[in-house]
C-alpha atoms as a PDB file:
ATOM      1  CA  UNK A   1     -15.368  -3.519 -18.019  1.00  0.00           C
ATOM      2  CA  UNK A   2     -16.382  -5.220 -21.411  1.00  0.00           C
ATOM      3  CA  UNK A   3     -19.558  -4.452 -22.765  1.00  0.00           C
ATOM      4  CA  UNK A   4     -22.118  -6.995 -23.741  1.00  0.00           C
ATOM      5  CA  UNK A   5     -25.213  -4.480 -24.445  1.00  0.00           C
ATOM      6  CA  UNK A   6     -25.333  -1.354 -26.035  1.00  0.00           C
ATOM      7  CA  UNK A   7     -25.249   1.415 -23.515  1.00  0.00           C
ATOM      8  CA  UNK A   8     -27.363   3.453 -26.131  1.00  0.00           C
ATOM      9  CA  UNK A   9     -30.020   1.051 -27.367  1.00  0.00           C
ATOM     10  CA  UNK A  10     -29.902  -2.133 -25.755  1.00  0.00           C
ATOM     11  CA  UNK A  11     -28.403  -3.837 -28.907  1.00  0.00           C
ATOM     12  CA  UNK A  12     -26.243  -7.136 -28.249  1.00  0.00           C
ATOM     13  CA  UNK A  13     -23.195  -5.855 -29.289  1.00  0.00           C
ATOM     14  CA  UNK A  14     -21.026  -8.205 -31.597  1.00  0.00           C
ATOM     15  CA  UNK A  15     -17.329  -8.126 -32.421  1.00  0.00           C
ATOM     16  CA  UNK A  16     -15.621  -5.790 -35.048  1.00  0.00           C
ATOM     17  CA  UNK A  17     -11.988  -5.577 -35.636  1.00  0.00           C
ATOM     18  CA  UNK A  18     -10.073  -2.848 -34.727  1.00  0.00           C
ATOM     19  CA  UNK A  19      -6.012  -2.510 -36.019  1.00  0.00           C
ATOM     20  CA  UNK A  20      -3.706  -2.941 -33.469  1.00  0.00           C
ATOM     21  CA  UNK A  21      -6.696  -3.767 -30.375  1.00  0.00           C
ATOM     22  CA  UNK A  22      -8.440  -6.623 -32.656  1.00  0.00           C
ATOM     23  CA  UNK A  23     -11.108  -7.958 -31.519  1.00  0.00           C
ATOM     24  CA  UNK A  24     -13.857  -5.234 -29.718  1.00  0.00           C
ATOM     25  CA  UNK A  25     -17.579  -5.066 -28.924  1.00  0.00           C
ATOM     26  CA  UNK A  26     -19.242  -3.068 -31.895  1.00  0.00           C
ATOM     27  CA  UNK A  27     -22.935  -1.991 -32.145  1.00  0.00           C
ATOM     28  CA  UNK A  28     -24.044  -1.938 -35.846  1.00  0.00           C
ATOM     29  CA  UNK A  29     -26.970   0.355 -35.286  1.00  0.00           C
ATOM     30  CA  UNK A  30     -25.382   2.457 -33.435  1.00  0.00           C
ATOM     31  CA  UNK A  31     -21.985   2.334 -35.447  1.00  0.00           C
ATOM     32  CA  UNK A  32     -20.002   2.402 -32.024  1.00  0.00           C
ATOM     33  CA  UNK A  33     -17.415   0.517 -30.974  1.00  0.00           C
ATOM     34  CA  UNK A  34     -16.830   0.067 -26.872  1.00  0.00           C
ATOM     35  CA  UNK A  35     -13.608  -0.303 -25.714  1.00  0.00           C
ATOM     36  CA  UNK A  36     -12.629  -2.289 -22.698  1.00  0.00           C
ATOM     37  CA  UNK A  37     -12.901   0.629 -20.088  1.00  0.00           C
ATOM     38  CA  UNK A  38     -11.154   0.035 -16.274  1.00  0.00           C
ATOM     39  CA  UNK A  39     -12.653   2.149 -13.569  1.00  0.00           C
ATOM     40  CA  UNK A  40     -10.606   5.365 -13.113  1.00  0.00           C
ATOM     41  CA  UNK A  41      -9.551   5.457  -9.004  1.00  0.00           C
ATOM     42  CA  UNK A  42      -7.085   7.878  -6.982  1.00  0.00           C
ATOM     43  CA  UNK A  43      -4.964   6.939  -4.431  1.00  0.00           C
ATOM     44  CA  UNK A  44      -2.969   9.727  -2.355  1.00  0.00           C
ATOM     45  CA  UNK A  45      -0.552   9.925   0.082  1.00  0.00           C
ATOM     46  CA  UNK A  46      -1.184  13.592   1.965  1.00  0.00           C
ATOM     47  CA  UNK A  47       1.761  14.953   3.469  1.00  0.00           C
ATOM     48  CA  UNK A  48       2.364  16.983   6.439  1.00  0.00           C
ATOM     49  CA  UNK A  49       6.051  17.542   7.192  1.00  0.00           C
ATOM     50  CA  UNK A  50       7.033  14.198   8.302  1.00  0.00           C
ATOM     51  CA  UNK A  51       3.878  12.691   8.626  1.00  0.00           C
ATOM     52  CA  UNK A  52       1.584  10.729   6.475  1.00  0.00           C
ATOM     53  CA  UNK A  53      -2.351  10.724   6.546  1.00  0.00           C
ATOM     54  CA  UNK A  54      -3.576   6.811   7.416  1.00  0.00           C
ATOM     55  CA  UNK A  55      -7.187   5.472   7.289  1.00  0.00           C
ATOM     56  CA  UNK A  56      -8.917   2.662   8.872  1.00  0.00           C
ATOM     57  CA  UNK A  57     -11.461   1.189   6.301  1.00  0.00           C
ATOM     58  CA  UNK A  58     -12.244  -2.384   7.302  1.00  0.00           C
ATOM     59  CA  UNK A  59     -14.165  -3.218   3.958  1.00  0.00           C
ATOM     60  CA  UNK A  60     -10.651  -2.655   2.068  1.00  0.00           C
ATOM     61  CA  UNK A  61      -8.465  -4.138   4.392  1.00  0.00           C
ATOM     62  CA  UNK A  62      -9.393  -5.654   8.068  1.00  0.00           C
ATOM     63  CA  UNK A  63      -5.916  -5.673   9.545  1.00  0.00           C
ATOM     64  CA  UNK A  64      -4.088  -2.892   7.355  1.00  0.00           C
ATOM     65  CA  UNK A  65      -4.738   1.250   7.568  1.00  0.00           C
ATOM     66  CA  UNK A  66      -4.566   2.886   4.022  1.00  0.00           C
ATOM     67  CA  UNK A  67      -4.034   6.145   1.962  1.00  0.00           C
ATOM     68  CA  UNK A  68      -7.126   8.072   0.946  1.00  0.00           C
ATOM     69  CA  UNK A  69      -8.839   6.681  -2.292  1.00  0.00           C
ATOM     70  CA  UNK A  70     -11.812   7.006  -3.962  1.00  0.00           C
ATOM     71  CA  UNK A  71     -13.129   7.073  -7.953  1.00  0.00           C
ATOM     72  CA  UNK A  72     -13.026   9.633 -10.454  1.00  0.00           C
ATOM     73  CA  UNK A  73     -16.150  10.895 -11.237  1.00  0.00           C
ATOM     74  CA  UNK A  74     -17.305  12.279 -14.317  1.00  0.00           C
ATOM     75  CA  UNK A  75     -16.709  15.764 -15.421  1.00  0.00           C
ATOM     76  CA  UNK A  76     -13.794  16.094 -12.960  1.00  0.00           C
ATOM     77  CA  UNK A  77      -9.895  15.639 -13.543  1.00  0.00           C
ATOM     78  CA  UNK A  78      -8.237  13.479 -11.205  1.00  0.00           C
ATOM     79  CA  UNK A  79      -6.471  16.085  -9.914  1.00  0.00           C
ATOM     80  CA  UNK A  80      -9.817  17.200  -8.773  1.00  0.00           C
ATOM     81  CA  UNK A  81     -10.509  13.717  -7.208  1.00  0.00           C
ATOM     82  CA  UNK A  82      -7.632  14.000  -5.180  1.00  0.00           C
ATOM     83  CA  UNK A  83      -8.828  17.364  -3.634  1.00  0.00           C
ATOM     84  CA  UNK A  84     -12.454  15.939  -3.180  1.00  0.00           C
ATOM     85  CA  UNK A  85     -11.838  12.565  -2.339  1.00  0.00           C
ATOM     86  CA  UNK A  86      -9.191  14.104   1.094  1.00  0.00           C
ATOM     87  CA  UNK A  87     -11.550  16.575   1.811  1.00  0.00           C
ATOM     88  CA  UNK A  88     -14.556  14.008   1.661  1.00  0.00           C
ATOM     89  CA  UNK A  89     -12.969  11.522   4.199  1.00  0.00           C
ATOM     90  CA  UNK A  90     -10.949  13.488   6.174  1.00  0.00           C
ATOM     91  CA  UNK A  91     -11.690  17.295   6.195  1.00  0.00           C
ATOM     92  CA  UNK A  92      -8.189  18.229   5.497  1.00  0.00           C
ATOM     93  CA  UNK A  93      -7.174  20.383   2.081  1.00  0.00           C
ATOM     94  CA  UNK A  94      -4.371  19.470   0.338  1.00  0.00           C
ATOM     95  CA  UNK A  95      -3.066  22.131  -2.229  1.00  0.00           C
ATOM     96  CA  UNK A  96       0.455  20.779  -4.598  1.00  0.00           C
ATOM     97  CA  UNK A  97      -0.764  17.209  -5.788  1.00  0.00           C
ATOM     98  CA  UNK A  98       2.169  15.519  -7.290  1.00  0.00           C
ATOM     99  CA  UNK A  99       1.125  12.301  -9.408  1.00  0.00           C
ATOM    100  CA  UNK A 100       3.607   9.321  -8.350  1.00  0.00           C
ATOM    101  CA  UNK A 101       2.548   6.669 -11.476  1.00  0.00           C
ATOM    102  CA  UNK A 102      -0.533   4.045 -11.939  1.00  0.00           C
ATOM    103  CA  UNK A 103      -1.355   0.538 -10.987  1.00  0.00           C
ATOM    104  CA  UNK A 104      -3.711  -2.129 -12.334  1.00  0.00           C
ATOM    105  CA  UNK A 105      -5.811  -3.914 -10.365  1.00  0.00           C
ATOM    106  CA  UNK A 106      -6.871  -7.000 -11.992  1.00  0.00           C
ATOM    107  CA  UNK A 107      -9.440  -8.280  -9.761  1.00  0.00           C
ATOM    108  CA  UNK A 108     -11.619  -4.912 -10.028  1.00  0.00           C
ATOM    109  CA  UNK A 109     -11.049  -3.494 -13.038  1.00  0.00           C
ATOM    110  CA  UNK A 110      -9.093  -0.645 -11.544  1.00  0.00           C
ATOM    111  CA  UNK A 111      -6.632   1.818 -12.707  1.00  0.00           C
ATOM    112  CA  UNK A 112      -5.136   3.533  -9.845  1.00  0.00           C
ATOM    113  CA  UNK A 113      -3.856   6.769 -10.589  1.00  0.00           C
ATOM    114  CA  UNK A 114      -1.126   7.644  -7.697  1.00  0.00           C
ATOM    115  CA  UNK A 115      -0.510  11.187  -6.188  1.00  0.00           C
ATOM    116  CA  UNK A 116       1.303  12.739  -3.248  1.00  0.00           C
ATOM    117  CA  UNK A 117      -0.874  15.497  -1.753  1.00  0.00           C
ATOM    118  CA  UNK A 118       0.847  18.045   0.532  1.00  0.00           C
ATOM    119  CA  UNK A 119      -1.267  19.055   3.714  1.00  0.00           C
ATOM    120  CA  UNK A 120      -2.649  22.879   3.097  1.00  0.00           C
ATOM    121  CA  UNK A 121      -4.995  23.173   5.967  1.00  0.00           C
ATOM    122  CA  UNK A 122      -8.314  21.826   8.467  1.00  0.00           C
ATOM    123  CA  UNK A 123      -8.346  19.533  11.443  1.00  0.00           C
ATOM    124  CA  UNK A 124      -9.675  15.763  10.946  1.00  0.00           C
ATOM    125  CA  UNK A 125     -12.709  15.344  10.745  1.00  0.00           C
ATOM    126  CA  UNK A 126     -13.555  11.860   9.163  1.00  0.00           C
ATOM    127  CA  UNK A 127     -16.228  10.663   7.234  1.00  0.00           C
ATOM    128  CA  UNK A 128     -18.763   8.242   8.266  1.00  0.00           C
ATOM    129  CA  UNK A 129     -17.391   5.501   5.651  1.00  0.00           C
ATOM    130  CA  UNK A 130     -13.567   6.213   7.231  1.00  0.00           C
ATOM    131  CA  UNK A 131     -13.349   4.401  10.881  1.00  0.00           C
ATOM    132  CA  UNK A 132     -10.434   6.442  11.745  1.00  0.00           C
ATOM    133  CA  UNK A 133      -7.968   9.190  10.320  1.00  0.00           C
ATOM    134  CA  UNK A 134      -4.693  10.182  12.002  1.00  0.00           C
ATOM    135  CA  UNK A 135      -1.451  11.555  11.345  1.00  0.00           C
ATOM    136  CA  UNK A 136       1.307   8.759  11.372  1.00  0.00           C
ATOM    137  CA  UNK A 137       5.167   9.275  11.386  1.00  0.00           C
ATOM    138  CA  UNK A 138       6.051   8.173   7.812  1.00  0.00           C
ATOM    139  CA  UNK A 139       8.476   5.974   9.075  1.00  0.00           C
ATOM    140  CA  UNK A 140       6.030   4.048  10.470  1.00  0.00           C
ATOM    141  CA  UNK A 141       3.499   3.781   7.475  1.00  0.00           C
ATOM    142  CA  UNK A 142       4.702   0.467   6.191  1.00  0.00           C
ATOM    143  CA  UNK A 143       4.493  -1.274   8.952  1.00  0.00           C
ATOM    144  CA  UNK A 144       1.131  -0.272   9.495  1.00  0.00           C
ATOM    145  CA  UNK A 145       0.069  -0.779   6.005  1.00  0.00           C
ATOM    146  CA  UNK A 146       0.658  -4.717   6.554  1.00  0.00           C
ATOM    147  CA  UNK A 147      -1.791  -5.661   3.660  1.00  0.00           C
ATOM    148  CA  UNK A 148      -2.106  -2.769   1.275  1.00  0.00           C
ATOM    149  CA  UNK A 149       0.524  -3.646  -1.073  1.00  0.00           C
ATOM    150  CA  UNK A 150      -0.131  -0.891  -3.329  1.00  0.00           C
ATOM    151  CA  UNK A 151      -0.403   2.107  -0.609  1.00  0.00           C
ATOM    152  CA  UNK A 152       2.990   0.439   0.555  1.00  0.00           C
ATOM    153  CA  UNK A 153       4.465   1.183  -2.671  1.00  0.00           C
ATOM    154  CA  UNK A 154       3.341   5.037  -2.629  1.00  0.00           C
ATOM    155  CA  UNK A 155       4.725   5.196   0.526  1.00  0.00           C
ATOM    156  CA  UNK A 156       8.286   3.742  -1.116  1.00  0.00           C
ATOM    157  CA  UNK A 157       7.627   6.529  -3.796  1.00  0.00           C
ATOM    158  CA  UNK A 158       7.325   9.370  -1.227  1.00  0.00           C
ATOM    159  CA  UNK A 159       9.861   8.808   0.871  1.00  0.00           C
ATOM    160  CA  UNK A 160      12.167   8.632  -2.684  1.00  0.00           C
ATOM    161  CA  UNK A 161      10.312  11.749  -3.284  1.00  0.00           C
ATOM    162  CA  UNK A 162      11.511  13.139   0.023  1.00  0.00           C
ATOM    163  CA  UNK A 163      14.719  12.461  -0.343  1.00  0.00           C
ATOM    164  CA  UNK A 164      14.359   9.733   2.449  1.00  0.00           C
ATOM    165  CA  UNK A 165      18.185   8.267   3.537  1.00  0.00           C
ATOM    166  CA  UNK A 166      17.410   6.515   6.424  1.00  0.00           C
ATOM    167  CA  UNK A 167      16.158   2.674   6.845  1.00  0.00           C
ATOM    168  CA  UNK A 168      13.931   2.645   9.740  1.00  0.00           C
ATOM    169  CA  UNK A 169      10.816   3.037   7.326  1.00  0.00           C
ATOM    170  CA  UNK A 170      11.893  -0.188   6.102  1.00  0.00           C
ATOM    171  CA  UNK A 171      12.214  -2.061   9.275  1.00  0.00           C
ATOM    172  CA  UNK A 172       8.851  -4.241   8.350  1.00  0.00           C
ATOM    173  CA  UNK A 173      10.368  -5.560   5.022  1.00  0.00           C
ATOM    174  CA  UNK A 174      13.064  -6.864   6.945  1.00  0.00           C
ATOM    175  CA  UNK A 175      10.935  -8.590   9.776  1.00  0.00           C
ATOM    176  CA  UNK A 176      12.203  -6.342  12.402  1.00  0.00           C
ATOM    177  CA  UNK A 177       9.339  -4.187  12.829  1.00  0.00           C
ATOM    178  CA  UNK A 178       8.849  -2.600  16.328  1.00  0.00           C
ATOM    179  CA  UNK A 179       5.262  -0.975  16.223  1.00  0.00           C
ATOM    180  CA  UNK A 180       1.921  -2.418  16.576  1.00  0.00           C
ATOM    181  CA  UNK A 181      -0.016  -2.348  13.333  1.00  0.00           C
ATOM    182  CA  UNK A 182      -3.462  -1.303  14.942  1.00  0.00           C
END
């Protein structure tokens, strides 16, 4: 996000260098400079043996399930997100939270901090914004992931994680997939 106004006063903020980041929105009465800031957001993959948690949310993707996401909120670290964010949608607990890396998404403004969450305890019991929650077989998490090119990469990134040697979790990238999507 790039500020315009002063989140303080109101002031139209106008540009100030700044070393190395150059150009950045500066308020004079304020003496503050803002920084372009993308929205912190989790994204975990919660593990249960062999199995991977999967979501339905239609408003992120019609035809694809996903991991469990959500956005950091302040005063909380994002290991903190992960725990609330699973428990929020799902139910479940996780306890060791492994972060896997970050992505950017461009469109939204998002930095999207990636974890792998192993299963502690509960029974699903989805939230109201979650259409449905089940345990997959990891092996068959990319090929229902058809459109979520970032969860898809987690899932890559766990299975490395798990010491994965087989190809059958793969099938999908090589147009031989055998298992409905929905």
């Amino acid at each position: 996000m790039r500020y315009k106004y002063c989140p303080i006063c109101g002031t139209e903020l106008i540009e100030k260098y700044s070393w190395d980041e150059g150009g950045v929105p500066y308020c004079p009465i304020d003496d503050m400079l803002y920084f372009d800031t993308p929205k912190p957001c989790i994204i975990a993959a919660v593990i249960k043996g062999n199995q991977i948690l999967l979501l339905k949310q239609s408003y992120i993707f019609k035809n694809s399930k996903v991991l469990v996401s959500g956005y950091v909120t302040n005063g909380e670290t994002v290991e903190d997100t992960v725990r609330r964010e699973v428990k929020e949608e799902t139910g479940i607990t996780v306890g060791e939270i492994k972060y896997l890396g970050s992505e950017y998404l461009p469109s939204r403004e998002i930095i999207m901090l990636t974890f792998m969450a192993k299963y502690e305890s509960g029974e699903i019991e989805k939230s109201e914004e979650v259409e449905w929650a089940s345990w997959s077989n990891i092996e068959d998490a990319l090929c229902q992931m058809s459109e979520d090119e970032i969860g898809k990469g987690i899932v890559k990134k766990v299975l490395d994680e798990m010491g994965y040697a087989g190809n059958k979790a793969y099938r999908c990238e090589c147009n031989n997939c055998t298992i409905d999507n929905m």
